[in-house]
C-alpha atoms as a PDB file:
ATOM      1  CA  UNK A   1      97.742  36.520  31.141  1.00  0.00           C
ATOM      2  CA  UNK A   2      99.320  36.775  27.847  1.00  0.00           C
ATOM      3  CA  UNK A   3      99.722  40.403  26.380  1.00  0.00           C
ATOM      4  CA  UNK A   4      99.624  41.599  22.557  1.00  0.00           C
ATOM      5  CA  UNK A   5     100.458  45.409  21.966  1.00  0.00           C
ATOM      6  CA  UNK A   6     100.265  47.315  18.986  1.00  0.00           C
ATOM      7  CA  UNK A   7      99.595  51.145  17.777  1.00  0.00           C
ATOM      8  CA  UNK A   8      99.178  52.599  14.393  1.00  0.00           C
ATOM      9  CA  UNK A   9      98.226  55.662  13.071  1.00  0.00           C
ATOM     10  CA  UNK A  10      95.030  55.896  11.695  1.00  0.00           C
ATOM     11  CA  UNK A  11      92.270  58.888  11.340  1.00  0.00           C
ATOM     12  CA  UNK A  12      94.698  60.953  12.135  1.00  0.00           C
ATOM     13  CA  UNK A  13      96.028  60.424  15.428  1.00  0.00           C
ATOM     14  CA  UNK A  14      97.840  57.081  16.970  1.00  0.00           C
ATOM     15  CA  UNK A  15      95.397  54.042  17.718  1.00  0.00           C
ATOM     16  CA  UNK A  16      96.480  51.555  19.991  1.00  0.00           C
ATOM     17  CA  UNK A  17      95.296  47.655  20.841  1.00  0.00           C
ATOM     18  CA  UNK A  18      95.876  46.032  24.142  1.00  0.00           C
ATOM     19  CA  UNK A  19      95.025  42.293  24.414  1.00  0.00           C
ATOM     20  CA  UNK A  20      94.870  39.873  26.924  1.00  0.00           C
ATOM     21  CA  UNK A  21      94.591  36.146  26.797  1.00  0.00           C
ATOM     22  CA  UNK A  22      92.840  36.674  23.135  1.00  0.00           C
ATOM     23  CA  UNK A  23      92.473  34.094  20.800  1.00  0.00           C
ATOM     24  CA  UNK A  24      94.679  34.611  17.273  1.00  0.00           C
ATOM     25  CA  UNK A  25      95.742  37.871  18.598  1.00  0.00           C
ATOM     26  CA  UNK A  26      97.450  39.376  15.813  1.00  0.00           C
ATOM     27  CA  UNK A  27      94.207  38.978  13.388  1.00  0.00           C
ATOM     28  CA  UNK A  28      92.280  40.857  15.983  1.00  0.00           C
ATOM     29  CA  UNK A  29      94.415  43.536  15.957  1.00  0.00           C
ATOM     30  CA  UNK A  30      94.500  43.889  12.421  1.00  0.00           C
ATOM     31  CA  UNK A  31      90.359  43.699  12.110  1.00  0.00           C
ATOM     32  CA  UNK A  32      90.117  46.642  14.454  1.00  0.00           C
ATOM     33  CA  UNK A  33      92.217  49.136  12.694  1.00  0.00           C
ATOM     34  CA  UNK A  34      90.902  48.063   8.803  1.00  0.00           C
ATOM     35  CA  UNK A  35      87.877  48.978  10.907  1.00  0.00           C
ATOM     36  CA  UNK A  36      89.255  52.267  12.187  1.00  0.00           C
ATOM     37  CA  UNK A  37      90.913  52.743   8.596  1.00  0.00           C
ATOM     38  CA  UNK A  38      86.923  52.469   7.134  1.00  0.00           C
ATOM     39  CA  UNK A  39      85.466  54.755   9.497  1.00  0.00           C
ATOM     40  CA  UNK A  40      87.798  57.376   8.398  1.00  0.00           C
ATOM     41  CA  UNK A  41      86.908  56.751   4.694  1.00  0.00           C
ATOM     42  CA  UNK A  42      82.998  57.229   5.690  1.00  0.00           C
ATOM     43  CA  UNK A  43      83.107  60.110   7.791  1.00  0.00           C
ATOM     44  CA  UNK A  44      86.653  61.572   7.306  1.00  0.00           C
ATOM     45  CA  UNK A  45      85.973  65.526   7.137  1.00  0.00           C
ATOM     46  CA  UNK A  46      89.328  65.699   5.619  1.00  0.00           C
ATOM     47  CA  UNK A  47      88.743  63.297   2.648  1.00  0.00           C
ATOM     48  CA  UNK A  48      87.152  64.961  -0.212  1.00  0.00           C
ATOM     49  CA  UNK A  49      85.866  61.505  -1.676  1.00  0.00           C
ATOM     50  CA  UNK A  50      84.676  60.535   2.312  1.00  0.00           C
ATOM     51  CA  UNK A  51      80.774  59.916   2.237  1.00  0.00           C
ATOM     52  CA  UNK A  52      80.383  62.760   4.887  1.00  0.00           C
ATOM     53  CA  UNK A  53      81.718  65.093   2.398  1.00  0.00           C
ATOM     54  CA  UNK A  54      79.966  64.123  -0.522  1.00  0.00           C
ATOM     55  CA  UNK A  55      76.671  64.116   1.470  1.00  0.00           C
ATOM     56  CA  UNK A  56      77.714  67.658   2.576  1.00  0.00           C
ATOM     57  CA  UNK A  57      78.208  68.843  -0.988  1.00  0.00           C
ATOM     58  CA  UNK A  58      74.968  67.047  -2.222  1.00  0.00           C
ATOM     59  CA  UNK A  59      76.462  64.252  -4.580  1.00  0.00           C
ATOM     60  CA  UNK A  60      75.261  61.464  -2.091  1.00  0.00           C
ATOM     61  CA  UNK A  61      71.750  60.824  -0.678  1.00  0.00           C
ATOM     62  CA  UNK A  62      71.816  59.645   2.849  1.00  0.00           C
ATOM     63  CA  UNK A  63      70.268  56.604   1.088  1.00  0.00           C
ATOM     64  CA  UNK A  64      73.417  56.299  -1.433  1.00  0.00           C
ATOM     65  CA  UNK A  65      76.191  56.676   2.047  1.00  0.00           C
ATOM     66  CA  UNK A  66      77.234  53.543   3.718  1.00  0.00           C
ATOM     67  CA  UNK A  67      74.635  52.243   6.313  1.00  0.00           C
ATOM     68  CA  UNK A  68      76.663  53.179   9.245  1.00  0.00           C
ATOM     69  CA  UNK A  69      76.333  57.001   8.545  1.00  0.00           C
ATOM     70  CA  UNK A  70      72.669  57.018   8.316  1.00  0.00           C
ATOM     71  CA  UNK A  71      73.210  55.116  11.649  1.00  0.00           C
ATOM     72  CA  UNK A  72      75.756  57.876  13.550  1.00  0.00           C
ATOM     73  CA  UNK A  73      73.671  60.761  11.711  1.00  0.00           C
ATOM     74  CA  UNK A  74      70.555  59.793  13.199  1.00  0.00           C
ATOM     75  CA  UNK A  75      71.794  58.982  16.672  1.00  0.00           C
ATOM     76  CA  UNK A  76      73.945  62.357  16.724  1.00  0.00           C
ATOM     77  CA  UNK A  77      69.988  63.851  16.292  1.00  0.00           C
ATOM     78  CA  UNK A  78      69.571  62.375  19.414  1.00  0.00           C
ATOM     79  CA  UNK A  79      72.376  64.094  21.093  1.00  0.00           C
ATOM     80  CA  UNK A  80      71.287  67.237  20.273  1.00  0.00           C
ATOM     81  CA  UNK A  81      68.000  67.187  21.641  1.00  0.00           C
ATOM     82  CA  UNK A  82      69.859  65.620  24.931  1.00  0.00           C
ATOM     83  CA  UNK A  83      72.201  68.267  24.791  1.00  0.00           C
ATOM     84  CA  UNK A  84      69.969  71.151  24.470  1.00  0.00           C
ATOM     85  CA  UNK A  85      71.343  71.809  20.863  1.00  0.00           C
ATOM     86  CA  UNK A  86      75.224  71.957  22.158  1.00  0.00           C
ATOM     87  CA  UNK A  87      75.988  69.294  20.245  1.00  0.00           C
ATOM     88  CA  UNK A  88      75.125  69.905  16.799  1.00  0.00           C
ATOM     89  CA  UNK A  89      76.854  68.495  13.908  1.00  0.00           C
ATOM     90  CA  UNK A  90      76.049  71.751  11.692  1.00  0.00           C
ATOM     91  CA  UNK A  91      78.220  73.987  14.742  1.00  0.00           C
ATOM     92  CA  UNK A  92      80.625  74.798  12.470  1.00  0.00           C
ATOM     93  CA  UNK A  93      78.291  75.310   9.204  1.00  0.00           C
ATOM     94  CA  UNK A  94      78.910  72.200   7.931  1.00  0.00           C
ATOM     95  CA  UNK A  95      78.220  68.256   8.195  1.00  0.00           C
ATOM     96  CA  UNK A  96      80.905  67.680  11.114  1.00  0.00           C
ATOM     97  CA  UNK A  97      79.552  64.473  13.164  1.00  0.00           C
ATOM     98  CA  UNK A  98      83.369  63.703  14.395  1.00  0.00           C
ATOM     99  CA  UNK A  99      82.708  65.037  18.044  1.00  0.00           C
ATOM    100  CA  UNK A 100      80.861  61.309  17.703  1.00  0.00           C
ATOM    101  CA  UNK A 101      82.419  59.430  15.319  1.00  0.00           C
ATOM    102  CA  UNK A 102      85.981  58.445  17.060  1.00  0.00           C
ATOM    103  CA  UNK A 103      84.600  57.218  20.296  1.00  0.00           C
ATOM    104  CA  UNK A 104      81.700  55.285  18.537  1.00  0.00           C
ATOM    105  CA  UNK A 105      84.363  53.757  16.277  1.00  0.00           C
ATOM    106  CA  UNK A 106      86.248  52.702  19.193  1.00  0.00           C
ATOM    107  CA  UNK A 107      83.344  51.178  20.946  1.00  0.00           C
ATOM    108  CA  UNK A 108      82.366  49.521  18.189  1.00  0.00           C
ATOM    109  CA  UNK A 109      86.072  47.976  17.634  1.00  0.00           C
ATOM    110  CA  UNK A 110      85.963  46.982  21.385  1.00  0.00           C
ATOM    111  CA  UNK A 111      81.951  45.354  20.969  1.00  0.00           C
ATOM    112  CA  UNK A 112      83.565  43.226  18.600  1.00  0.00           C
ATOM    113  CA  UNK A 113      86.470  42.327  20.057  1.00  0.00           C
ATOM    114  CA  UNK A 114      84.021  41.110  22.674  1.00  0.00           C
ATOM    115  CA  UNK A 115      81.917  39.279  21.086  1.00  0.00           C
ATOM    116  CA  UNK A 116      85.690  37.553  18.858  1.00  0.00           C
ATOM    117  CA  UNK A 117      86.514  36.260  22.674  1.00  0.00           C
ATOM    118  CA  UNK A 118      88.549  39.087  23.764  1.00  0.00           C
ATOM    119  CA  UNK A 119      87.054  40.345  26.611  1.00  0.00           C
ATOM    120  CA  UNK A 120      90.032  41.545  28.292  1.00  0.00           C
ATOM    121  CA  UNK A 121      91.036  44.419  26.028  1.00  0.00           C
ATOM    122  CA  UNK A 122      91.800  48.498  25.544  1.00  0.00           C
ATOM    123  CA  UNK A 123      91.406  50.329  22.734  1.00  0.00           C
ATOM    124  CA  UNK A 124      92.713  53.592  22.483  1.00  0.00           C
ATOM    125  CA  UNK A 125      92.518  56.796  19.261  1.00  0.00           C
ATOM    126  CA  UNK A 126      93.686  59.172  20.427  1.00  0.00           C
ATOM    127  CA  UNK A 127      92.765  59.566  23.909  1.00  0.00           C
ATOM    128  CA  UNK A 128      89.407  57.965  23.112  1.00  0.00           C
ATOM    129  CA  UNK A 129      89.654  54.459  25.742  1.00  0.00           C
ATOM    130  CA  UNK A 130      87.644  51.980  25.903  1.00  0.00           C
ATOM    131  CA  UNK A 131      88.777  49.050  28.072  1.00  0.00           C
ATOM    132  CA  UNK A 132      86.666  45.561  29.453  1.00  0.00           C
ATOM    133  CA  UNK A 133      87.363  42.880  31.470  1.00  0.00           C
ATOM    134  CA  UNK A 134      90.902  43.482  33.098  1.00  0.00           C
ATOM    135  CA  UNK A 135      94.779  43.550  31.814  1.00  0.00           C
ATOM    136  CA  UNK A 136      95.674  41.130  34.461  1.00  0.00           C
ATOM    137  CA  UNK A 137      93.315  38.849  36.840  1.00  0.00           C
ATOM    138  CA  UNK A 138      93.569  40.776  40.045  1.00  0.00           C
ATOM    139  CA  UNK A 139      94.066  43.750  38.621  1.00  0.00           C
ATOM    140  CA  UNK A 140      91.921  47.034  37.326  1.00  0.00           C
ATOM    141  CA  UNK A 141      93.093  49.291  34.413  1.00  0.00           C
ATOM    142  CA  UNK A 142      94.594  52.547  35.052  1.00  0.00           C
ATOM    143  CA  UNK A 143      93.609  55.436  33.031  1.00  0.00           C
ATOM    144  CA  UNK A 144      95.635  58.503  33.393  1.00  0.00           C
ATOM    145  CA  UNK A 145      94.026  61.640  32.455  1.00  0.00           C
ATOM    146  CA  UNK A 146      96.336  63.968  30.724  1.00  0.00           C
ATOM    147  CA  UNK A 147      97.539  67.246  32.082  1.00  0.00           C
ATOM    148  CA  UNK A 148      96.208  70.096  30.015  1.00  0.00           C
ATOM    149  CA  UNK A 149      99.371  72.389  30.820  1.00  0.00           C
ATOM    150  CA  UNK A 150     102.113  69.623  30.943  1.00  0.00           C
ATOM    151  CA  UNK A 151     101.726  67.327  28.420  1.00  0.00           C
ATOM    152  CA  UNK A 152     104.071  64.566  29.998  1.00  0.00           C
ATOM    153  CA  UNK A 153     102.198  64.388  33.084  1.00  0.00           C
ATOM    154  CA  UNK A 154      98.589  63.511  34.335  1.00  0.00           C
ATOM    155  CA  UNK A 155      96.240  64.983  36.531  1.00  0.00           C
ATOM    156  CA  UNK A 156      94.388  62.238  37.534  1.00  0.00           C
ATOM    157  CA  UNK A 157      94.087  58.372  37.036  1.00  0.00           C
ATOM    158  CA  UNK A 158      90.710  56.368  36.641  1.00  0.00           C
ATOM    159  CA  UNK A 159      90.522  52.866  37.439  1.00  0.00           C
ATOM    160  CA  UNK A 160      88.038  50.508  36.823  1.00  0.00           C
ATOM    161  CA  UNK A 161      86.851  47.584  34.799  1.00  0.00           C
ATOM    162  CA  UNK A 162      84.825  48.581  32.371  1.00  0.00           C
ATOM    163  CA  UNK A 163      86.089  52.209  31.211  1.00  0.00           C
ATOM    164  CA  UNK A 164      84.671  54.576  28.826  1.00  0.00           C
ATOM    165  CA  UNK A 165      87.072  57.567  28.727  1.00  0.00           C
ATOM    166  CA  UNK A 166      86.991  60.555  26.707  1.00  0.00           C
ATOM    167  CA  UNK A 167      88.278  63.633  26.562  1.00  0.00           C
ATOM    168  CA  UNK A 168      88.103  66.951  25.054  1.00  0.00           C
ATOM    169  CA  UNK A 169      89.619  70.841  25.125  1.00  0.00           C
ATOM    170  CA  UNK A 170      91.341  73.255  23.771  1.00  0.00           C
ATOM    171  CA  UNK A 171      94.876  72.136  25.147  1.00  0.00           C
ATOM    172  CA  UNK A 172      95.830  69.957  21.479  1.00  0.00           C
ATOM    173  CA  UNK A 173      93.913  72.093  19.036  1.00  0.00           C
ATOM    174  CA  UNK A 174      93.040  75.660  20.664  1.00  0.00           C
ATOM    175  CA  UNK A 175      89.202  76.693  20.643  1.00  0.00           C
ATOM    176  CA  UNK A 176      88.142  74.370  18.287  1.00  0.00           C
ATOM    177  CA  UNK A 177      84.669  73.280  19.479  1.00  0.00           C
ATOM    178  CA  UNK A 178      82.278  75.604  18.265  1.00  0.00           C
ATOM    179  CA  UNK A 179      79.265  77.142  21.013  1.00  0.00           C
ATOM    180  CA  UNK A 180      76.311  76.445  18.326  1.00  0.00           C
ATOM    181  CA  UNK A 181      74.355  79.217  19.400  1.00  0.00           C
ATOM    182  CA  UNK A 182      76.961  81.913  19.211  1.00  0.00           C
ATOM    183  CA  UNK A 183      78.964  80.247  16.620  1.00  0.00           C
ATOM    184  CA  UNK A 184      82.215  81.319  17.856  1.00  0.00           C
ATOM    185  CA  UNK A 185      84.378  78.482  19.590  1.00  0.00           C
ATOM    186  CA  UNK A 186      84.456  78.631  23.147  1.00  0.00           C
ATOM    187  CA  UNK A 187      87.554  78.474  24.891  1.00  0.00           C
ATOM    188  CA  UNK A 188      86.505  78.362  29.153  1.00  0.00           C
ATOM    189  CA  UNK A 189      86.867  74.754  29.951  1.00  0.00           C
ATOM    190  CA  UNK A 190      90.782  73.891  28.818  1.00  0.00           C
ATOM    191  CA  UNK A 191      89.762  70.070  29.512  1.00  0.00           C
ATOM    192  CA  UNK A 192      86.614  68.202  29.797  1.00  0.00           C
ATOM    193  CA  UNK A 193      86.645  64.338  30.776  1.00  0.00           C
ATOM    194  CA  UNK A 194      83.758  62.351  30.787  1.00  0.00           C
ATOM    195  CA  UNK A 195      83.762  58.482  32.357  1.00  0.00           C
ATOM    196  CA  UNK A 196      80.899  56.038  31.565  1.00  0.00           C
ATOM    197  CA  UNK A 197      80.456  53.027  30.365  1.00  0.00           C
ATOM    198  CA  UNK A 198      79.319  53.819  26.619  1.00  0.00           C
ATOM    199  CA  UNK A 199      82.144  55.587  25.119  1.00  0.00           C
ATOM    200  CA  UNK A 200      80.245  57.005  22.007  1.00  0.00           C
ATOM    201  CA  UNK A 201      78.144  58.759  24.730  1.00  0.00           C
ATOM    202  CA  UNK A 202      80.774  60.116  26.636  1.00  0.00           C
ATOM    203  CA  UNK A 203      82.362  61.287  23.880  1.00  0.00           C
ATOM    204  CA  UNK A 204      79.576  63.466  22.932  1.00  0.00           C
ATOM    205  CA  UNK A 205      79.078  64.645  26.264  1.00  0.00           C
ATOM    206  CA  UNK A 206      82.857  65.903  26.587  1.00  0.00           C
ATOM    207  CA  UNK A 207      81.774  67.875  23.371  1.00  0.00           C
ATOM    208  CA  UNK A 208      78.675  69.446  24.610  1.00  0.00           C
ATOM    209  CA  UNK A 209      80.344  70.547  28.011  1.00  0.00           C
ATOM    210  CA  UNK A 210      83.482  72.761  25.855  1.00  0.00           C
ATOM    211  CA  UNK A 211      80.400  73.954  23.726  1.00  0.00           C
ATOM    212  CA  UNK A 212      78.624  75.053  26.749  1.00  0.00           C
ATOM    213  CA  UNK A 213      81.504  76.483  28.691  1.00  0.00           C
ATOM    214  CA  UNK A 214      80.939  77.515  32.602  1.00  0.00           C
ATOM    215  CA  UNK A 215      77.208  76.452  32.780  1.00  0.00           C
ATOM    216  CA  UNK A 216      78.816  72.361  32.007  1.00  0.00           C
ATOM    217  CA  UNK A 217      79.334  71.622  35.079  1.00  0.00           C
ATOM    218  CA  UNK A 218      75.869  71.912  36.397  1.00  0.00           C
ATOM    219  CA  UNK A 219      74.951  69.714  33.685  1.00  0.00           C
ATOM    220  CA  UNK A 220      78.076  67.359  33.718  1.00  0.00           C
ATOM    221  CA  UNK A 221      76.671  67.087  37.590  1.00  0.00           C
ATOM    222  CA  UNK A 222      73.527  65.762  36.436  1.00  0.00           C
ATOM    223  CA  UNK A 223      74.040  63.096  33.822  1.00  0.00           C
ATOM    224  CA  UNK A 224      73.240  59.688  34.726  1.00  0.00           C
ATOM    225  CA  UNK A 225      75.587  57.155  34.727  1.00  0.00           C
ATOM    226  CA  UNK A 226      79.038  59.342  33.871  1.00  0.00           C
ATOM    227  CA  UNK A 227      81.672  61.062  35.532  1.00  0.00           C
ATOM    228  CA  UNK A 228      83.591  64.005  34.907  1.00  0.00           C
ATOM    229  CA  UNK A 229      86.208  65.840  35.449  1.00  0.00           C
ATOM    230  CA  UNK A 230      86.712  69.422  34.179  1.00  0.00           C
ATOM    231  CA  UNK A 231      89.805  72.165  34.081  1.00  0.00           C
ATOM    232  CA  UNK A 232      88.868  75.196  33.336  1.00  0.00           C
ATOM    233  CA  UNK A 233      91.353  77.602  31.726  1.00  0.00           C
ATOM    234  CA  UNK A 234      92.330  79.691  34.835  1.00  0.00           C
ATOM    235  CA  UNK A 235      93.548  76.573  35.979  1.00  0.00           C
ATOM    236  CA  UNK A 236      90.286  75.093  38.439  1.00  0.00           C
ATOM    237  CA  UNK A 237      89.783  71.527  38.576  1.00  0.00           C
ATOM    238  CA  UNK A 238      86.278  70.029  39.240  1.00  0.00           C
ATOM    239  CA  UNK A 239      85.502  66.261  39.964  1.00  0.00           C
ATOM    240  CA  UNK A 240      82.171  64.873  40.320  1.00  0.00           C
ATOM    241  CA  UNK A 241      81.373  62.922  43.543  1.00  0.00           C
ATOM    242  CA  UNK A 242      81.803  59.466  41.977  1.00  0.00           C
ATOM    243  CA  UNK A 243      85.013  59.546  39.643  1.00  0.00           C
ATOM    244  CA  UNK A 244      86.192  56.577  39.780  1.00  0.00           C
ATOM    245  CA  UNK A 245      90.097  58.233  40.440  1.00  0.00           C
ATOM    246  CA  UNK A 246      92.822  55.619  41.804  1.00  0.00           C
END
């Protein structure tokens, strides 16, 4: 199979496109990050001009944003009534939907790669992943999770076909996920990983479990359809039963 490789940096962090076997390649590529580059305008919490921000500050109606924020806003709603209010997009006192946005951005980059003819594909911002199909024909990607003490080494790898990987903690950015109901940031889990197929989804859930501290992995146990793998910050792994770990 014929490879095409490229990374950029884009909302902030380095985004990288794997293809394999894809037709026109290189236009691909460049689709997916404009894409990435317009979900940062939207929803960029960072931008002062970013419709998130001028929704937050009341010089937008939800009406007047982009469609695709009305879109994330209302499914985030969703999340926090599956979440049990820990993910809330108002945590932090103000419109924050990012604990959504990047892996929805990235599932939406790799839906359309799809649906271009590219099913055999990874994109990656940030340690968002979302792979399909494979990187070679008898062969399964390898996703290494990344060691929350030692950031040149992993501490697991998942394999699969179709991967939805996400992860969050406090090991990049400190305590930076915010428990809703206290409104302090919660600092117990160093690094939560969640594995599914919908990467949107498991990026929320990753969220919700650091929100939630200790009582996570009850609930991580308990979700339908994703994995997980947790380190908590005196050092205590956890891996639920089906992790798909090479």
């Amino acid at each position: 199979m014929t490879g095409y490789r490229r990374s950029v940096t884009v909302m902030g962090t380095v985004a990288t496109v794997e293809l394999y076997d894809a037709p026109d390649a290189e236009r691909l590529a460049d689709e997916v990050f404009a894409w990435l580059r317009e979900v940062d305008r939207r929803f960029s919490t960072y931008r002062a001009g970013s419709d998130v921000n001028r929704l937050h500050r009341g010089e937008l109606t939800l009406a007047e944003c982009a469609p695709e924020v009305s879109e994330v806003l209302a499914r985030c709603a969703e999340f926090w009534r599956d979440t049990d209010g820990y993910f809330d997009v108002y945590a932090t006192g103000r419109l924050d939907p990012s604990g959504y946005v990047k892996g929805w951005s990235v599932q939406v980059a790799s839906e359309r790669l799809s649906a271009a003819g590219a099913v055999n594909h990874l994109v990656d911002a940030g340690g968002d992943i979302q792979t399909r199909g494979r990187p070679a024909p008898d062969a399964r990607w390898e996703i290494g999770i990344r060691h929350p003490w030692h950031p040149a080494s992993v501490c697991a790898v998942v394999t699969g076909t179709d991967l939805a990987v996400a992860t969050s903690g406090t090991y990049e950015r400190g305590c930076h996920v915010v428990d809703p109901r206290t409104g302090r940031p919660r600092g117990d889990l160093r690094s939560v990983t969640v594995v599914g197929r919908d990467l949107g989804t498991a990026d929320v859930y990753a969220t919700a479990a650091v929100a939630m501290g200790p009582p996570a992995l009850r609930w991580l146990a308990g979700l339908d359809g994703y994995e997980s793998m947790v380190v908590t910050e005196e050092g205590v792994s956890y891996r639920s039963a089906g992790l798909p770990v090479a």
